[in-house]
PDB file of N, CA and C in Angstrom:
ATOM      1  N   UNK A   1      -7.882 -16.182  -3.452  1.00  0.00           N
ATOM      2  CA  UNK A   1      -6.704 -15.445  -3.869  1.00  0.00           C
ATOM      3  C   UNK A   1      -6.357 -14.344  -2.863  1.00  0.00           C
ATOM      4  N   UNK A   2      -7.582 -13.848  -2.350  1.00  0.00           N
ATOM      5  CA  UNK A   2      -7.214 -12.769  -1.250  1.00  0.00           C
ATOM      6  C   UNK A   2      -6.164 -13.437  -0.192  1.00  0.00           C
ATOM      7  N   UNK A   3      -6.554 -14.262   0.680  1.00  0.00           N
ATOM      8  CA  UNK A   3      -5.462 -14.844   1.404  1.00  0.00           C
ATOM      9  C   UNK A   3      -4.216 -15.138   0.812  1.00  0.00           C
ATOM     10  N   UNK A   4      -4.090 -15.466  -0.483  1.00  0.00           N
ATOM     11  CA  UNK A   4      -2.496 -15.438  -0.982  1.00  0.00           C
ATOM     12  C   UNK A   4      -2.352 -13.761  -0.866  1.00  0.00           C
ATOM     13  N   UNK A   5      -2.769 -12.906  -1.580  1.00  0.00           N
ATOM     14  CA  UNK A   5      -2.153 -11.913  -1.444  1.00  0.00           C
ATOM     15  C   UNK A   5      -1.907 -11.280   0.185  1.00  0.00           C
ATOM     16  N   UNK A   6      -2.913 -11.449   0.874  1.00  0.00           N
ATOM     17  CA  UNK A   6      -2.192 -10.884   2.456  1.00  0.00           C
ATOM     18  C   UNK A   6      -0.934 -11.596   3.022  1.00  0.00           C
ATOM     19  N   UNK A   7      -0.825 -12.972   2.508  1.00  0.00           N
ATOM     20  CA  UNK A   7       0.120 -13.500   2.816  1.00  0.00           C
ATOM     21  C   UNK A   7       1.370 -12.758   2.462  1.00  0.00           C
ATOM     22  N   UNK A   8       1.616 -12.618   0.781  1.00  0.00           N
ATOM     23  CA  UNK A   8       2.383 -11.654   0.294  1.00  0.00           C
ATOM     24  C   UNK A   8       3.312 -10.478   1.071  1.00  0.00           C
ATOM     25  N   UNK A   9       1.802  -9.650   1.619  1.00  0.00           N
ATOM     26  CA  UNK A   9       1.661  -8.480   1.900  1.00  0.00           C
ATOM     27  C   UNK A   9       2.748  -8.880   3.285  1.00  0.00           C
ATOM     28  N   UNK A  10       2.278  -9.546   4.030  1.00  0.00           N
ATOM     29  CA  UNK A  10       2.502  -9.778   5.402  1.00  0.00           C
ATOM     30  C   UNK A  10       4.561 -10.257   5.543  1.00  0.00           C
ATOM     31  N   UNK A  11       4.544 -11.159   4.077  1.00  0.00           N
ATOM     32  CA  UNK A  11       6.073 -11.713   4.284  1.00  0.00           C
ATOM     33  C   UNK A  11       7.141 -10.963   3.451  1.00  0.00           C
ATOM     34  N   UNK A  12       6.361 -10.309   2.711  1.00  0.00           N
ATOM     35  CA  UNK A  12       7.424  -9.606   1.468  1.00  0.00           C
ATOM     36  C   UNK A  12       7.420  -7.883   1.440  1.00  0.00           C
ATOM     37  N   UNK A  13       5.850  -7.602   1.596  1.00  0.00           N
ATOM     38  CA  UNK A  13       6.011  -5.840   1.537  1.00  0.00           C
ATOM     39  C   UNK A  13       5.661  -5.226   2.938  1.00  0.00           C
ATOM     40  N   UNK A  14       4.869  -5.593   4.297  1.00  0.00           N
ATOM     41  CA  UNK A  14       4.503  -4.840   5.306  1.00  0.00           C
ATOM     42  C   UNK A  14       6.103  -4.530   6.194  1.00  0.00           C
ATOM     43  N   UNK A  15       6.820  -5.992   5.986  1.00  0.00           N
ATOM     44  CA  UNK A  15       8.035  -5.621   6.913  1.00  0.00           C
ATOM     45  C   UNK A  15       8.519  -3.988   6.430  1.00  0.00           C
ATOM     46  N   UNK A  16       9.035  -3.875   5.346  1.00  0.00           N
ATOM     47  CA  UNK A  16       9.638  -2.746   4.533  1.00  0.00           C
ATOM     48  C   UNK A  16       8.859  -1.510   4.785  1.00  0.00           C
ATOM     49  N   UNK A  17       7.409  -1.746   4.163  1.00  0.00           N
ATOM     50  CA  UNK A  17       6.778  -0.401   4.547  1.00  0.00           C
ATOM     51  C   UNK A  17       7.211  -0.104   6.519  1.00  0.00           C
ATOM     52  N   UNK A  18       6.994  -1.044   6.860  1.00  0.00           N
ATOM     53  CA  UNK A  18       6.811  -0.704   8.538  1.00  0.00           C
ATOM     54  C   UNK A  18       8.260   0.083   8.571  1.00  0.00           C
ATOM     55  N   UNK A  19       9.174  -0.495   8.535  1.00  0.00           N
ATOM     56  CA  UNK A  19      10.175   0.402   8.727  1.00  0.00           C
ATOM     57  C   UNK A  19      10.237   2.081   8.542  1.00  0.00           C
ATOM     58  N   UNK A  20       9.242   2.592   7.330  1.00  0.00           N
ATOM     59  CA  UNK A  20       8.942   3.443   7.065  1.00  0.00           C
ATOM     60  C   UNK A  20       7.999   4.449   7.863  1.00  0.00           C
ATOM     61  N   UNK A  21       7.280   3.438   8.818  1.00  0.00           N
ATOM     62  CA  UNK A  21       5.990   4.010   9.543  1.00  0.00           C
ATOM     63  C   UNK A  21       4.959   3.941   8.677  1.00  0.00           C
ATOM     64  N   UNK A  22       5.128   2.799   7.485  1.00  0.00           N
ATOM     65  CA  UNK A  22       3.887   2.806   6.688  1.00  0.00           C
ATOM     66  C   UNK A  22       3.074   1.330   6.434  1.00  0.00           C
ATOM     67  N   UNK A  23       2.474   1.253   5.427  1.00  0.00           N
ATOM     68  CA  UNK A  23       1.496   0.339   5.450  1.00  0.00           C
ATOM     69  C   UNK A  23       0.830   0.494   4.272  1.00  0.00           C
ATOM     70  N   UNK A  24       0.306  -1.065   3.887  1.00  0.00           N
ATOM     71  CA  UNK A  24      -0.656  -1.573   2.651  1.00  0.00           C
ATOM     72  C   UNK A  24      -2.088  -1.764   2.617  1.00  0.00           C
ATOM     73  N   UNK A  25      -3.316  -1.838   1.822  1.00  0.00           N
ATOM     74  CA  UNK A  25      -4.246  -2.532   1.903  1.00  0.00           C
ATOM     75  C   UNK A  25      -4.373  -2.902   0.983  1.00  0.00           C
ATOM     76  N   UNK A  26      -5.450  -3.996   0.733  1.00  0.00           N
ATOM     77  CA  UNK A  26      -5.957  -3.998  -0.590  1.00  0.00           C
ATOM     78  C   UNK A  26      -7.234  -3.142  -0.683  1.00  0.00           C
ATOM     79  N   UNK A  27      -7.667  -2.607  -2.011  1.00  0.00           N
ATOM     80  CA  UNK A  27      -8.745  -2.414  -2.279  1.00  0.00           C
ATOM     81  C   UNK A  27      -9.596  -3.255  -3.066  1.00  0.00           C
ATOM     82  N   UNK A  28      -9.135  -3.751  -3.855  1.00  0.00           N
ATOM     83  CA  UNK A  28      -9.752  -4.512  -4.851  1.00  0.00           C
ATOM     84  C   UNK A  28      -9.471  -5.422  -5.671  1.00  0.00           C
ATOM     85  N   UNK A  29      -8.889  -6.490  -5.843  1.00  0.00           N
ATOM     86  CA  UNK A  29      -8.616  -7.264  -7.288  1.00  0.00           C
ATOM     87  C   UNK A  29      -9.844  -7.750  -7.965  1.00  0.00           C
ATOM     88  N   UNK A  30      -9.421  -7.926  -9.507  1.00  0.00           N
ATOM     89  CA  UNK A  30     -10.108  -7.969 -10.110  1.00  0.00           C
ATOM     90  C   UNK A  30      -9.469  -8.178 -11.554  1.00  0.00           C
ATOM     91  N   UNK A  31      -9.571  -9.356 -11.968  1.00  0.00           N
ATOM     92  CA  UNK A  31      -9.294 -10.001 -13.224  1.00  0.00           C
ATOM     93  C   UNK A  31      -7.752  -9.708 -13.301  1.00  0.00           C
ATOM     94  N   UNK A  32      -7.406 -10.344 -12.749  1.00  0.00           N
ATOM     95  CA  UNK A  32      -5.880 -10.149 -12.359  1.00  0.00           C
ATOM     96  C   UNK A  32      -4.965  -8.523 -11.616  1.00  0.00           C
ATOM     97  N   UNK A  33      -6.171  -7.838 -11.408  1.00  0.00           N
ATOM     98  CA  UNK A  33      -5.342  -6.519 -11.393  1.00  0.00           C
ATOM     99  C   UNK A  33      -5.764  -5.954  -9.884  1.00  0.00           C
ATOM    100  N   UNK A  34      -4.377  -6.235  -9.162  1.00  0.00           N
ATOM    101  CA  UNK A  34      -4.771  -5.767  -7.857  1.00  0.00           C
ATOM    102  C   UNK A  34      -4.753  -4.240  -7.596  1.00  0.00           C
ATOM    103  N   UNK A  35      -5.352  -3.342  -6.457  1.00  0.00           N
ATOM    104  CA  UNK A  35      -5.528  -2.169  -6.540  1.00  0.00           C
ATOM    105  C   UNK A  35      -5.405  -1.900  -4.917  1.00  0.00           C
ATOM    106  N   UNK A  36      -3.984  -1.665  -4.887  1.00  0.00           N
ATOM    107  CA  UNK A  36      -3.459  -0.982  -3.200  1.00  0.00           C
ATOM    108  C   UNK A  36      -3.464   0.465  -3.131  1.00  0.00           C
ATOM    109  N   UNK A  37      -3.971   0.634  -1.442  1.00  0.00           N
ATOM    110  CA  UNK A  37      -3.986   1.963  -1.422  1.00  0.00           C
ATOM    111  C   UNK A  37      -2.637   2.067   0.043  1.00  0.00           C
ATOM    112  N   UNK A  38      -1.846   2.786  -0.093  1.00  0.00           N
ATOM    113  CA  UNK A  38      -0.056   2.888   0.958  1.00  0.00           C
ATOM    114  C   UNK A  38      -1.174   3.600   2.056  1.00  0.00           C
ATOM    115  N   UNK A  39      -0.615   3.501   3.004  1.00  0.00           N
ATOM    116  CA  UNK A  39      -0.845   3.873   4.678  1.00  0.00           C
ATOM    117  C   UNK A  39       0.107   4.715   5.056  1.00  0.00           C
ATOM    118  N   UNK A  40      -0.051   5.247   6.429  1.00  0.00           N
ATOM    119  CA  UNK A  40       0.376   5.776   7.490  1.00  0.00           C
ATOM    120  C   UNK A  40       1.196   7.216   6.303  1.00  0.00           C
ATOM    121  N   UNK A  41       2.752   6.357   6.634  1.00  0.00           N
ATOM    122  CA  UNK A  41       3.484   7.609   6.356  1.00  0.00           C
ATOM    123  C   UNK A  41       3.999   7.013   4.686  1.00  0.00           C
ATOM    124  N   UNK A  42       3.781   6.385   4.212  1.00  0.00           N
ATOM    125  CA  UNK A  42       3.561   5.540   3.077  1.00  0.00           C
ATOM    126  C   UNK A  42       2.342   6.515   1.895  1.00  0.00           C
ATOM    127  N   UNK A  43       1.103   7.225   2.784  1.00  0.00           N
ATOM    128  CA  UNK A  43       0.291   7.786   1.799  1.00  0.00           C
ATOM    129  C   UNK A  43       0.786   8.958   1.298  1.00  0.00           C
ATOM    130  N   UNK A  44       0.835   9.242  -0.043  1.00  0.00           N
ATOM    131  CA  UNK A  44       0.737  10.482  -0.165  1.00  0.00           C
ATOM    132  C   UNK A  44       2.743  10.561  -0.641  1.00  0.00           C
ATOM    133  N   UNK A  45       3.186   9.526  -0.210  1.00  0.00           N
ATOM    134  CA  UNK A  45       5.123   9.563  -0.455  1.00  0.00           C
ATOM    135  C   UNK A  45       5.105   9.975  -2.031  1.00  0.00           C
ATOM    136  N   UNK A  46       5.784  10.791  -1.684  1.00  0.00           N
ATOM    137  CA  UNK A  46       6.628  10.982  -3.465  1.00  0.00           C
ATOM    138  C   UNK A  46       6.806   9.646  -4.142  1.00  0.00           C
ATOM    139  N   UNK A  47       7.654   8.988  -3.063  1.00  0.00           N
ATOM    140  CA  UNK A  47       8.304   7.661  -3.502  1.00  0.00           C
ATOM    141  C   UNK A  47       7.056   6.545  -4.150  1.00  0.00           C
ATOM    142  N   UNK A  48       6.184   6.850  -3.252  1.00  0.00           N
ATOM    143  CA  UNK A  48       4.815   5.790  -3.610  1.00  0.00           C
ATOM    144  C   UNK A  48       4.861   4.745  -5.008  1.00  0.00           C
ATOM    145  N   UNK A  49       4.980   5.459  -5.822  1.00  0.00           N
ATOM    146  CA  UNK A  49       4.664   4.749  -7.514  1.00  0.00           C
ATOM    147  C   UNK A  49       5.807   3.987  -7.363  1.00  0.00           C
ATOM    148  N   UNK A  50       6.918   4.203  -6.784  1.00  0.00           N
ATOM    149  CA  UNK A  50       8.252   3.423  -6.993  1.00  0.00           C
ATOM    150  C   UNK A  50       7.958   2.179  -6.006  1.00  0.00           C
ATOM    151  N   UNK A  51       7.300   2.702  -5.044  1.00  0.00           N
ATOM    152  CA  UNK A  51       7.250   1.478  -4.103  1.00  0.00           C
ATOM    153  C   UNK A  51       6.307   0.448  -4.770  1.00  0.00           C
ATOM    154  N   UNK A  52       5.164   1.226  -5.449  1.00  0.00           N
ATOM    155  CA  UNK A  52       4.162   0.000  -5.721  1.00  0.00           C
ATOM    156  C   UNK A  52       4.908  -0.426  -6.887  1.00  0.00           C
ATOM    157  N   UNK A  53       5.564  -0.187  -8.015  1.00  0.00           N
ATOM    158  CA  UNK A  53       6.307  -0.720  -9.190  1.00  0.00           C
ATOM    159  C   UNK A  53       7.544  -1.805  -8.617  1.00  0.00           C
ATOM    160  N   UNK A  54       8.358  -1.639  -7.467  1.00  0.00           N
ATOM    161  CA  UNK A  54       9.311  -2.385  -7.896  1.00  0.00           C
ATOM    162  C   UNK A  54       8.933  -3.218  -6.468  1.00  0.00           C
ATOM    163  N   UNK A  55       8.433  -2.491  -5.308  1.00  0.00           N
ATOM    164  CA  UNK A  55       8.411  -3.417  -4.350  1.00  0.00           C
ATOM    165  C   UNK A  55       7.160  -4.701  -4.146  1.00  0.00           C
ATOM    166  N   UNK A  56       5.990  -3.702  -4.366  1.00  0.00           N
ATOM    167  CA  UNK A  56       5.029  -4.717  -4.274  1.00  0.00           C
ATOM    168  C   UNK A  56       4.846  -5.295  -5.770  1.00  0.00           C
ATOM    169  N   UNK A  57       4.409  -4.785  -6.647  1.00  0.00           N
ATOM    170  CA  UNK A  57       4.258  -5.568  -7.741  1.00  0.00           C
ATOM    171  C   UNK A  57       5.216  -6.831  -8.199  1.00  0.00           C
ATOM    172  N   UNK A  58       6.422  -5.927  -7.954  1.00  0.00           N
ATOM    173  CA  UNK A  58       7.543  -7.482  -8.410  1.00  0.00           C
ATOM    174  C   UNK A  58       6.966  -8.337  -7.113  1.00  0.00           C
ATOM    175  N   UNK A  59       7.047  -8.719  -6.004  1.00  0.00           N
ATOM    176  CA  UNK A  59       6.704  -9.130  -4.866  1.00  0.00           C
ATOM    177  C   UNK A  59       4.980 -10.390  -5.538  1.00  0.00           C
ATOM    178  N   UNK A  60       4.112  -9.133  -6.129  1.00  0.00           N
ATOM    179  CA  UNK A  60       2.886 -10.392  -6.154  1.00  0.00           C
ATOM    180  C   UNK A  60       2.778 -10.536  -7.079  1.00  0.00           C
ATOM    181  N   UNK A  61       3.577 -10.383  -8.145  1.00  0.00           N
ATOM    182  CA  UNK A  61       3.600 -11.135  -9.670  1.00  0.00           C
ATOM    183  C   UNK A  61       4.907 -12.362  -9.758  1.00  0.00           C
ATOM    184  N   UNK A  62       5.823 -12.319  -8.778  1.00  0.00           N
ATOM    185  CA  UNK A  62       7.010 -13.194  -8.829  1.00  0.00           C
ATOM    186  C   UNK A  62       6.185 -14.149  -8.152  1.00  0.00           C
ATOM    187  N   UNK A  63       4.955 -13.949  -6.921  1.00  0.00           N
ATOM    188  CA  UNK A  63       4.824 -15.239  -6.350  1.00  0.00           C
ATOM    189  C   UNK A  63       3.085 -15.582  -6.299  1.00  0.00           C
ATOM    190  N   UNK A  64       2.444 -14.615  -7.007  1.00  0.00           N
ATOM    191  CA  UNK A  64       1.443 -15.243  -7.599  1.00  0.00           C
ATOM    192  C   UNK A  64       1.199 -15.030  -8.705  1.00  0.00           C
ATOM    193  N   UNK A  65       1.157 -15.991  -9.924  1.00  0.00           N
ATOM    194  CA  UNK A  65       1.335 -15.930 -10.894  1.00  0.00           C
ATOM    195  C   UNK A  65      -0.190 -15.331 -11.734  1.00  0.00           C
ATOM    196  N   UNK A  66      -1.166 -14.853 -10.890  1.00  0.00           N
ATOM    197  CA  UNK A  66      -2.524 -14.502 -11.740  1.00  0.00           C
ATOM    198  C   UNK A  66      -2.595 -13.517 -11.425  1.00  0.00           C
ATOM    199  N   UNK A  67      -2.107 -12.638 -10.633  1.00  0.00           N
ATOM    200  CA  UNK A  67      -1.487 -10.791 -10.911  1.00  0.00           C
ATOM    201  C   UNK A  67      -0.809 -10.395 -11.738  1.00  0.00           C
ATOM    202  N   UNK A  68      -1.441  -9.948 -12.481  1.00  0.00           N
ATOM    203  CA  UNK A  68      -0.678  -9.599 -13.881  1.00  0.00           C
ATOM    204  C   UNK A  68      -0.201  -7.697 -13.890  1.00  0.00           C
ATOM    205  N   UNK A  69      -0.827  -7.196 -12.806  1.00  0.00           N
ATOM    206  CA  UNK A  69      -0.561  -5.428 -12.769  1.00  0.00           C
ATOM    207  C   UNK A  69      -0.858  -5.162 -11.175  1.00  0.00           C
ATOM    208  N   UNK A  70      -0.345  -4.265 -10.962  1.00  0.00           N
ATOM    209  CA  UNK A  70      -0.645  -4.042  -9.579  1.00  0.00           C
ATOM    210  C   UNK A  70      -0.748  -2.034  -9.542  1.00  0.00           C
ATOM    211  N   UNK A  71      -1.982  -1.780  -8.868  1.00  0.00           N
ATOM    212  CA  UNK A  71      -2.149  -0.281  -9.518  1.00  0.00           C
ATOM    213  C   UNK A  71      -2.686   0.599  -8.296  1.00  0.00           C
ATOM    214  N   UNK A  72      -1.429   1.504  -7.559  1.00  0.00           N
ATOM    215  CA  UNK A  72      -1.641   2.181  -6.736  1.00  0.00           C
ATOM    216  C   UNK A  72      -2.641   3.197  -6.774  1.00  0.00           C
ATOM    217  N   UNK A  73      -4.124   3.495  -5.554  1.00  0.00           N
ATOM    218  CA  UNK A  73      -4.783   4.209  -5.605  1.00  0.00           C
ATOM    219  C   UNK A  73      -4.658   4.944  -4.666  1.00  0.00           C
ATOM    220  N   UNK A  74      -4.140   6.184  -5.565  1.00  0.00           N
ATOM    221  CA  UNK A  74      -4.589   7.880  -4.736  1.00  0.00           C
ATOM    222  C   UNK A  74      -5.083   8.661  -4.197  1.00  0.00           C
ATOM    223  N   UNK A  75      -6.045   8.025  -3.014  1.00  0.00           N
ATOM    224  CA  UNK A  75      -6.963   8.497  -2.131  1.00  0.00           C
ATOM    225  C   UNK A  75      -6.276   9.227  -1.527  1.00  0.00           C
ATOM    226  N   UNK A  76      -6.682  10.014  -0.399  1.00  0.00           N
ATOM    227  CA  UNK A  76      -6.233  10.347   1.111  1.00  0.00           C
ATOM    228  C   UNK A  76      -6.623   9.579   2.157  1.00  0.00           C
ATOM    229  N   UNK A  77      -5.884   8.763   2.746  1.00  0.00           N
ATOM    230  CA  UNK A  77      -6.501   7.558   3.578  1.00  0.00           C
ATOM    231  C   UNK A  77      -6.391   8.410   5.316  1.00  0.00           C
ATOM    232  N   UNK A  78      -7.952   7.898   5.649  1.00  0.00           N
ATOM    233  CA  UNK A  78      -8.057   8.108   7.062  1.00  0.00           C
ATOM    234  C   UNK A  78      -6.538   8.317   7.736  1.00  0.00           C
ATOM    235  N   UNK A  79      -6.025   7.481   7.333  1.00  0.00           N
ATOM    236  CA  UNK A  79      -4.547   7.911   8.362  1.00  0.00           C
ATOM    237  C   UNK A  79      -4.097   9.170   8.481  1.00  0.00           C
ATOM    238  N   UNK A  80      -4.018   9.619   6.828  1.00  0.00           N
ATOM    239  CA  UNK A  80      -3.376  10.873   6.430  1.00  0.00           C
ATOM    240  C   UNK A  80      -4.556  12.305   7.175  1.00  0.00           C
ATOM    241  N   UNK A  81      -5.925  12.138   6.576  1.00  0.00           N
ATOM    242  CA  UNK A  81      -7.066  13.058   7.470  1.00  0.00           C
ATOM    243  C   UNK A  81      -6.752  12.926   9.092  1.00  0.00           C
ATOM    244  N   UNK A  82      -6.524  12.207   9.866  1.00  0.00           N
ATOM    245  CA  UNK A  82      -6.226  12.160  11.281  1.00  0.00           C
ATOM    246  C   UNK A  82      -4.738  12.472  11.703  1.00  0.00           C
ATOM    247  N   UNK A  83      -3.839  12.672  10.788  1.00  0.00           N
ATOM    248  CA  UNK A  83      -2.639  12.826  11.245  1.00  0.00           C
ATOM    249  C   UNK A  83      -2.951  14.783  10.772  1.00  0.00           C
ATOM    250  N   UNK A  84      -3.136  15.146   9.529  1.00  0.00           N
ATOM    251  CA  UNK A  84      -3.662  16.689   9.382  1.00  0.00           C
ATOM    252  C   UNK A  84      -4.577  16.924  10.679  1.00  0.00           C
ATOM    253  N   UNK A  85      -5.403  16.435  11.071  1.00  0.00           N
ATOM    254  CA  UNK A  85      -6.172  16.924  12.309  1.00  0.00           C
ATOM    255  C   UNK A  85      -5.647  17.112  13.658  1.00  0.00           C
ATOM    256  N   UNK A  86      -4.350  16.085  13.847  1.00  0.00           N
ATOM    257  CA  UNK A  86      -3.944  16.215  15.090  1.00  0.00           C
ATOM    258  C   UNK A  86      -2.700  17.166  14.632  1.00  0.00           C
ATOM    259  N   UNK A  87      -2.163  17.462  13.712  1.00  0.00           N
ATOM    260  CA  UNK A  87      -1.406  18.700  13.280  1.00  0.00           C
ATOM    261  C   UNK A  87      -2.329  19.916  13.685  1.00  0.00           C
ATOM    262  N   UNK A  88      -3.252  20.007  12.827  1.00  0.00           N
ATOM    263  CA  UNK A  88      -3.893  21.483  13.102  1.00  0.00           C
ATOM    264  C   UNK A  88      -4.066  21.916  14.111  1.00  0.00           C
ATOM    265  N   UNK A  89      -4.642  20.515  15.063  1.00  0.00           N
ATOM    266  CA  UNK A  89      -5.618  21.207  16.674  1.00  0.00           C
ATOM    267  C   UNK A  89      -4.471  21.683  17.261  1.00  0.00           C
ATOM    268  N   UNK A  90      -3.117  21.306  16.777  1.00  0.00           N
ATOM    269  CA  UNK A  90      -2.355  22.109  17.798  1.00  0.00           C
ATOM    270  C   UNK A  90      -1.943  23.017  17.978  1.00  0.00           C
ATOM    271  N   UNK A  91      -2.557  24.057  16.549  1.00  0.00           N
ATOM    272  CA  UNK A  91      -2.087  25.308  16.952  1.00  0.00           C
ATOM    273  C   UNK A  91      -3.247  26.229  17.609  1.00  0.00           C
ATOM    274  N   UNK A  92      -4.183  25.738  18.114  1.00  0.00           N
ATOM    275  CA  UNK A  92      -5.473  26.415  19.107  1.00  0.00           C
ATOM    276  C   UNK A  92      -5.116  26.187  20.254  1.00  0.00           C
TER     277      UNK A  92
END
């Protein structure tokens, strides 16, 4: 099932995020319930919950039918810690 969902990821939601400067992963599925964490400039968006509700979820429940929820996780992803770091060092 993992390879269906990157497929997904790759034809239906990465184009869109990219435009954004952002990006998907998976973290986990599990009994139908996949668990993405947004990238780049994607982590941390206000917009986030909207993106995972209408973009990706409609996206891997319209075309795989054993995702039944799709449930954005709220980490701080490495991207976001390395983009704050190369912010800070620059004011030394």
């Amino acid at each position: 099932m993992l390879h269906e969902i990157e497929k997904v990821l790759e034809e239906d939601v990465r184009p869109q995020l990219l435009s954004h400067e952002g990006n998907v992963e998976v973290v986990d599925v599990t009994d139908g319930v996949l668990k993405v964490r947004l990238l780049g400039q994607c982590s941390g968006c206000p917009s986030a919950t909207l993106t995972t509700e209408e973009l990706i979820a409609e996206a891997m429940k319209s075309r795989i039918p054993e995702i039944k929820d799709v449930v954005l996780v709220n980490q701080v992803s490495q991207d976001l810690i390395d983009m704050a770091k190369k912010i800070l060092s620059h004011g030394r």
